[in-house]
Structure formats: C-alpha cells, structure tokens
N, C-alpha and C. Protein backbone atom coordinates (compact mmCIF):
# COMPACT_ATOMS: atom_id res chain seq x y z
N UNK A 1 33.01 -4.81 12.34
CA UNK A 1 33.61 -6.12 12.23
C UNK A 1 33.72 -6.53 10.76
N UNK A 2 34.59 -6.91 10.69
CA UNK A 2 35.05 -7.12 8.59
C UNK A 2 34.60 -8.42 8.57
N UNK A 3 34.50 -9.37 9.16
CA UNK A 3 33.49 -10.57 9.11
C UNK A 3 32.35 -10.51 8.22
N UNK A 4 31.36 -9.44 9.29
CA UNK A 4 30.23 -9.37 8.77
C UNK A 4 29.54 -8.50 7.73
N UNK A 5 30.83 -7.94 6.83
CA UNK A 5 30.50 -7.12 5.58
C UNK A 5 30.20 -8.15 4.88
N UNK A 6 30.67 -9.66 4.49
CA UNK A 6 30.56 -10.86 3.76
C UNK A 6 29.72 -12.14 4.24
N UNK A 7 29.14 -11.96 5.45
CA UNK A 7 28.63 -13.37 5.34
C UNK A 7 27.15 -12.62 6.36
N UNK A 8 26.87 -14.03 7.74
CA UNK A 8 25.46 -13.46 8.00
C UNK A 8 25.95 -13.71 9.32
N UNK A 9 25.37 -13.02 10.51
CA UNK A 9 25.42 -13.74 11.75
C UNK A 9 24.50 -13.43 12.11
N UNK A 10 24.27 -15.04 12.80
CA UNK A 10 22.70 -15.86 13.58
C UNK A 10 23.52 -15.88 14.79
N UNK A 11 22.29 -15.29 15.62
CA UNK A 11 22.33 -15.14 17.12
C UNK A 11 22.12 -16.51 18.09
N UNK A 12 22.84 -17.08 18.47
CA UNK A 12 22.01 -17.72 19.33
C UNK A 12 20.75 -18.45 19.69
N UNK A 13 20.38 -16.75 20.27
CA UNK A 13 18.45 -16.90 20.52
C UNK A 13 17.30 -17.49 19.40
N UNK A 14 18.25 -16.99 18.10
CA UNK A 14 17.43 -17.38 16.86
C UNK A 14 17.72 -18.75 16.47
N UNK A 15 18.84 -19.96 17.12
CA UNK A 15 19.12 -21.21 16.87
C UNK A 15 18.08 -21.73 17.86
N UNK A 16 18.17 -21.32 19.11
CA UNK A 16 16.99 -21.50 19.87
C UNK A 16 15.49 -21.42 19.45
N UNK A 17 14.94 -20.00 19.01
CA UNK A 17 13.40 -20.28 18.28
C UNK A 17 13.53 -21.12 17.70
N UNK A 18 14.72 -21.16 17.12
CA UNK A 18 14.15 -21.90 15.90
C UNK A 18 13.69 -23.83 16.21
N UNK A 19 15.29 -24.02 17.30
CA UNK A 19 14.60 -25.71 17.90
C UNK A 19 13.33 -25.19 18.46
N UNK A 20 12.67 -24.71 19.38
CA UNK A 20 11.69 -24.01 19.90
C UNK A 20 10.38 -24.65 19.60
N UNK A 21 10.28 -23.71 17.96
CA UNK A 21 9.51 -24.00 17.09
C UNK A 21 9.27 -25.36 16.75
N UNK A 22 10.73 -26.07 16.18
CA UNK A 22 10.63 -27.06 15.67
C UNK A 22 10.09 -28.65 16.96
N UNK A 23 10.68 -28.29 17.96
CA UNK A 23 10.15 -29.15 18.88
C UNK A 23 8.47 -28.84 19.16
N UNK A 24 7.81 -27.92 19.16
CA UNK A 24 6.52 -27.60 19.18
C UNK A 24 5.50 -28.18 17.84
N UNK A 25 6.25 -28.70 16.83
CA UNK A 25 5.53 -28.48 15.71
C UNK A 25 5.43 -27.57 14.59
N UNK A 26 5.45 -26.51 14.62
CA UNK A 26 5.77 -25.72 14.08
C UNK A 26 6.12 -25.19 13.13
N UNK A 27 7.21 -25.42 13.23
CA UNK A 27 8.36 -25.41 11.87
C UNK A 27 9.17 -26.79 11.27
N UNK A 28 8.70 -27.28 10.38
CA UNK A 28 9.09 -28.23 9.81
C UNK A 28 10.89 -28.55 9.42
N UNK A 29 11.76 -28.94 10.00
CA UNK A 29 13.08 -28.83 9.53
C UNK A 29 13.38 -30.40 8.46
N UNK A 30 14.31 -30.36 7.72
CA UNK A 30 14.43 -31.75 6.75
C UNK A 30 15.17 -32.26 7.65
N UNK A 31 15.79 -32.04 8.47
CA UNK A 31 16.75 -32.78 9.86
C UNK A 31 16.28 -33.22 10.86
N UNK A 32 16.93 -33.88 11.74
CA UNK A 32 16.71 -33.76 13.13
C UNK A 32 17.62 -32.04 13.26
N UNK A 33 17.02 -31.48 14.86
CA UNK A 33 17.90 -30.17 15.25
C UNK A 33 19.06 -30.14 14.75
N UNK A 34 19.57 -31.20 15.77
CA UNK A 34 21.06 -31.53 16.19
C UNK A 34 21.90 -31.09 14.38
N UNK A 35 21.28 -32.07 13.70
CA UNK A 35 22.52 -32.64 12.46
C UNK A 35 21.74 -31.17 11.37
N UNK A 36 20.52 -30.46 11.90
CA UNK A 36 20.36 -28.91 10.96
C UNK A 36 21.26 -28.44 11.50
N UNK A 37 21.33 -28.34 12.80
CA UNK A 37 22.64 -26.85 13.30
C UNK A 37 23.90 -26.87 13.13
N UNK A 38 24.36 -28.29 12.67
CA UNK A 38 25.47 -28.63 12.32
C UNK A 38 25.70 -28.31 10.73
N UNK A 39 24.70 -28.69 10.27
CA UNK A 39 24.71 -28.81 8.70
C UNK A 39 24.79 -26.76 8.04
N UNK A 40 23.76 -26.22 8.81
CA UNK A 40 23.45 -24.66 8.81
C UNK A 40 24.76 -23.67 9.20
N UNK A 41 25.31 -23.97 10.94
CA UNK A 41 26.53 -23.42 10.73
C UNK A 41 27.27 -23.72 10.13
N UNK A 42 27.62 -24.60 9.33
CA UNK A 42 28.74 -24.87 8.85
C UNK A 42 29.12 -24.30 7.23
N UNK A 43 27.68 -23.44 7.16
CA UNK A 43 27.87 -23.01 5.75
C UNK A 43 29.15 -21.98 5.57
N UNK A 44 29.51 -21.38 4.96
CA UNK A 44 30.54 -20.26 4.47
C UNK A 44 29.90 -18.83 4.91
N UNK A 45 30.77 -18.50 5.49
CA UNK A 45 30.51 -16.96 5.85
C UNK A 45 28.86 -16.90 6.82
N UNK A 46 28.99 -18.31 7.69
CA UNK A 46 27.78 -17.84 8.39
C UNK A 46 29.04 -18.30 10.04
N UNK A 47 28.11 -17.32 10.71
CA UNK A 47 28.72 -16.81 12.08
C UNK A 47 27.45 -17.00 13.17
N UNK A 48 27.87 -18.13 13.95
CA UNK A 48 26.79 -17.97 15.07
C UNK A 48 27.42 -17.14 16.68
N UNK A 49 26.56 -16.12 17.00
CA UNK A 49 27.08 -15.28 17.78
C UNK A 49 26.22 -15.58 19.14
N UNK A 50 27.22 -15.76 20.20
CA UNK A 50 26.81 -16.49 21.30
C UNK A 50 25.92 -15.35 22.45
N UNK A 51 25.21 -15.77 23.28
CA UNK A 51 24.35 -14.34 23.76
C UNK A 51 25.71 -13.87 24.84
N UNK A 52 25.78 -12.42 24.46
CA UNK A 52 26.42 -11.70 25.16
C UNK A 52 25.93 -11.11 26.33
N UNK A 53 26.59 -11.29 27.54
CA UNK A 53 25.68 -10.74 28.58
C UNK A 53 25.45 -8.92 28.34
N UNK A 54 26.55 -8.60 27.53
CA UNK A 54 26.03 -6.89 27.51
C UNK A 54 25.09 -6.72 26.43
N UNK A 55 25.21 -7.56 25.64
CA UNK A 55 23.08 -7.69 25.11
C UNK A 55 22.30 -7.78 25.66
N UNK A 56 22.10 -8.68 26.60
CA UNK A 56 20.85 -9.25 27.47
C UNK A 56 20.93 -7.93 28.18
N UNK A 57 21.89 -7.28 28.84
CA UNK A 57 21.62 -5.82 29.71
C UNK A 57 21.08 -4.82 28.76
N UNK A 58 21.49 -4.66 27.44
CA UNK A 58 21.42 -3.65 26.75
C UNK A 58 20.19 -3.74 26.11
N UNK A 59 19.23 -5.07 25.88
CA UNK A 59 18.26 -5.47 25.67
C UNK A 59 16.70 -5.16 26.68
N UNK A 60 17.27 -4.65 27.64
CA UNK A 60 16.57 -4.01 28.85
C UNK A 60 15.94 -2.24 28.90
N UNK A 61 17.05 -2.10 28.06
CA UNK A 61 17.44 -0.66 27.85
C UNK A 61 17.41 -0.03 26.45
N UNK A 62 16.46 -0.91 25.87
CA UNK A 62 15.77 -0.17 24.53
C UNK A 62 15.95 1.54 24.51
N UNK A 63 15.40 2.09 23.33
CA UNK A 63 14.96 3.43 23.48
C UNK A 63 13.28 2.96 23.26
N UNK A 64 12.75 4.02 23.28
CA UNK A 64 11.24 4.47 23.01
C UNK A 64 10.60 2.86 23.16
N UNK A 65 9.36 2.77 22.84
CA UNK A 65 8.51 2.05 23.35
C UNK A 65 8.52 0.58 22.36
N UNK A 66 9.17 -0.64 23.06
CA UNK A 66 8.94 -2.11 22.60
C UNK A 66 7.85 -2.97 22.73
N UNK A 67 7.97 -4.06 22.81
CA UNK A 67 6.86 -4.95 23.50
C UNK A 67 8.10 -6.25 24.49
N UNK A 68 7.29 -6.66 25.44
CA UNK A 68 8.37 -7.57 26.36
C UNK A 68 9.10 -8.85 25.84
N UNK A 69 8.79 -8.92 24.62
CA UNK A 69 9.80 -10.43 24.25
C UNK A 69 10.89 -10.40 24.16
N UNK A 70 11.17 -11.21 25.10
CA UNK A 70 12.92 -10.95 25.33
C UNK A 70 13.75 -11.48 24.21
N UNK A 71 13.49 -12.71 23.34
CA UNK A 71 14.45 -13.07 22.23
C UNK A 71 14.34 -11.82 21.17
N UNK A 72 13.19 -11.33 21.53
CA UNK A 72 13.33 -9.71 20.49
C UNK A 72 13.97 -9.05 20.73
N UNK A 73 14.06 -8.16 21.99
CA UNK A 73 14.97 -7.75 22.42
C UNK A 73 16.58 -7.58 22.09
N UNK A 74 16.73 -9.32 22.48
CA UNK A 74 18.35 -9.61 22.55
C UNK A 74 18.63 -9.00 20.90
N UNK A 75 17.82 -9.24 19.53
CA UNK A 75 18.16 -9.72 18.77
C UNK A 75 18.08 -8.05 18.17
N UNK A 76 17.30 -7.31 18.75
CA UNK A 76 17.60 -5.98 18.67
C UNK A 76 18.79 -5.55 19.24
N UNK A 77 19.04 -6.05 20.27
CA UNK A 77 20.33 -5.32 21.12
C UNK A 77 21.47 -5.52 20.39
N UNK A 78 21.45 -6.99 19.69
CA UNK A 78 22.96 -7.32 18.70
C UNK A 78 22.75 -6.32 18.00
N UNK A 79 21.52 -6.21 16.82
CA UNK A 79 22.16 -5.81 15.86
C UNK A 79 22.24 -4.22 16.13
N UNK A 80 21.84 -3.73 17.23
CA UNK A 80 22.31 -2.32 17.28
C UNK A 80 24.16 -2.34 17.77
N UNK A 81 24.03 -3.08 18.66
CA UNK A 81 26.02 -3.28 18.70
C UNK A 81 26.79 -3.15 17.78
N UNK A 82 26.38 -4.05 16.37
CA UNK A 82 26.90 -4.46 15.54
C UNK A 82 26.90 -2.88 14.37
N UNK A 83 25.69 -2.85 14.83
CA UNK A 83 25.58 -1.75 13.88
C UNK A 83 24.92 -1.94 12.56
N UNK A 84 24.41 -2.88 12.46
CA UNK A 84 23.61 -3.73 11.15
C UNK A 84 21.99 -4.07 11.20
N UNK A 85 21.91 -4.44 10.27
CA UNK A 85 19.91 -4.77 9.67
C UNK A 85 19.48 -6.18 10.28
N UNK A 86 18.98 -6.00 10.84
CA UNK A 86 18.33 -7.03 11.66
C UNK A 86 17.33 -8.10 10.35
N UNK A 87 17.33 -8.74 9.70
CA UNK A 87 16.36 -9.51 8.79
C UNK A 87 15.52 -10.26 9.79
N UNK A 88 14.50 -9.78 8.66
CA UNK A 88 13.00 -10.22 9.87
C UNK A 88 11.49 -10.11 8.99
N UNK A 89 10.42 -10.64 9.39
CA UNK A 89 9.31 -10.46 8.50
C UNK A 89 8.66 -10.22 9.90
N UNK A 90 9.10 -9.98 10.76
CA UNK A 90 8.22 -9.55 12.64
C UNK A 90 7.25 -8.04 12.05
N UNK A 91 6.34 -7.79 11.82
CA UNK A 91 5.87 -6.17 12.10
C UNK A 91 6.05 -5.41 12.93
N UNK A 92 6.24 -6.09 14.41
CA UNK A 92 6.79 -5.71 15.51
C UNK A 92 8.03 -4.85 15.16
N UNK A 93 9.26 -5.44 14.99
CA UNK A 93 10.58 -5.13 14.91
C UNK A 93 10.80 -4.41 13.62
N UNK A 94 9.72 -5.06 12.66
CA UNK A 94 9.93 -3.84 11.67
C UNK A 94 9.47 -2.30 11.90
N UNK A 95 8.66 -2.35 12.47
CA UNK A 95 7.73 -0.72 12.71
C UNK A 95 8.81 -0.05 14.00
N UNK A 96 10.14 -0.83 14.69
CA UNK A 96 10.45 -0.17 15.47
C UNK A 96 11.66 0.61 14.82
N UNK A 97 11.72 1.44 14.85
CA UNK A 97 13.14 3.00 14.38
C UNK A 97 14.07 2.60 14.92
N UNK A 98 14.06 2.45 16.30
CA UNK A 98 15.73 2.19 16.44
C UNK A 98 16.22 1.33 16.07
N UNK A 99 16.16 0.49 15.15
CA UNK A 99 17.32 -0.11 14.68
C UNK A 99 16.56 -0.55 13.33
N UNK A 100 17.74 -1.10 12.41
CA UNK A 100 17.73 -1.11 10.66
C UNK A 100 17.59 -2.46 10.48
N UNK A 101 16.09 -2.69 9.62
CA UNK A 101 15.81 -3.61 9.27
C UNK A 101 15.83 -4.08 7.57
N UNK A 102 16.03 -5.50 7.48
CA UNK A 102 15.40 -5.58 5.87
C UNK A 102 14.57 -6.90 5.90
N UNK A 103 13.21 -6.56 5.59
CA UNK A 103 12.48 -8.13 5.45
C UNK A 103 12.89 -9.00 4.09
C-alpha cells in the first residue's frame, strides 16, 4: 500500500487500549478521549485502520507459539497483512519472529 511507505497506521484495537487505559486510570491523556481521537487522527499521514474481519480470523491462526491476547493478536495479524513493523515496547510481541518489529 503506497499510503503507508509515508505516514503510520493505528489499528483500531490500539484507539481502543488506548480509551481502555485511559478510562481505567492509567494512561493520562491532555484531552478528554473523544476531542484526543479527533485531534490524533487528524494528523498528516496518520491512517486509522478499521478491524478487519480477515484479521480477527487470521489472528486465530498465528504460526508457532503466542500468548491469548486477542488485541495482540489482531495487531499482529495487520501488520503481517500489511507486511510491515509492528512498533511496540510489548516483550511479548517483540520476542515473537513472525512478524517485524521496531521498539
């Protein structure tokens, strides 16, 4: 996709942790949700990518051995679609091979 040679795409699931978090405490945002997710997508060359149901299947169907979190999963399953580096500071997702990470 020539999109994403230039900008970033945020999944979904990861707009989700992220209210998640922030409704739990958690993660401190300078916003309310609502007027961050507005303010965040709207930057230049950022792409929010909606959950695809052939992620969520393909997210099932890892190779070799994961652990059960499913927003991990999904977020593995994109970026193997895509074909791109998953950014992450997870140890989890970093220590896993099948797919290309950069913390």
């Amino acid at each position: 996709m020539e999109e994403l040679q230039s900008g970033i795409l945020v999944s979904a699931i990861s707009v989700w942790e992220i209210a998640v978090k922030s409704s739990l405490g958690k993660l401190t945002l300078p916003l309310p949700i609502d007027e961050w997710y507005v303010m965040a997508q709207a930057h230049a060359g950022v792409m929010v990518e909606p959950l695809n149901p052939l992620d969520a299947i393909a997210s099932t169907q890892l190779p070799g051995e994961f652990h059960k979190d499913p927003a991990d999963r999904i977020l593995i399953a994109i970026a193997r679609r895509y074909d791109i580096a998953l950014v992450t500071l997870d140890a989890k997702i970093l220590n896993y091979p099948p797919v290309k990470t950069l913390a």
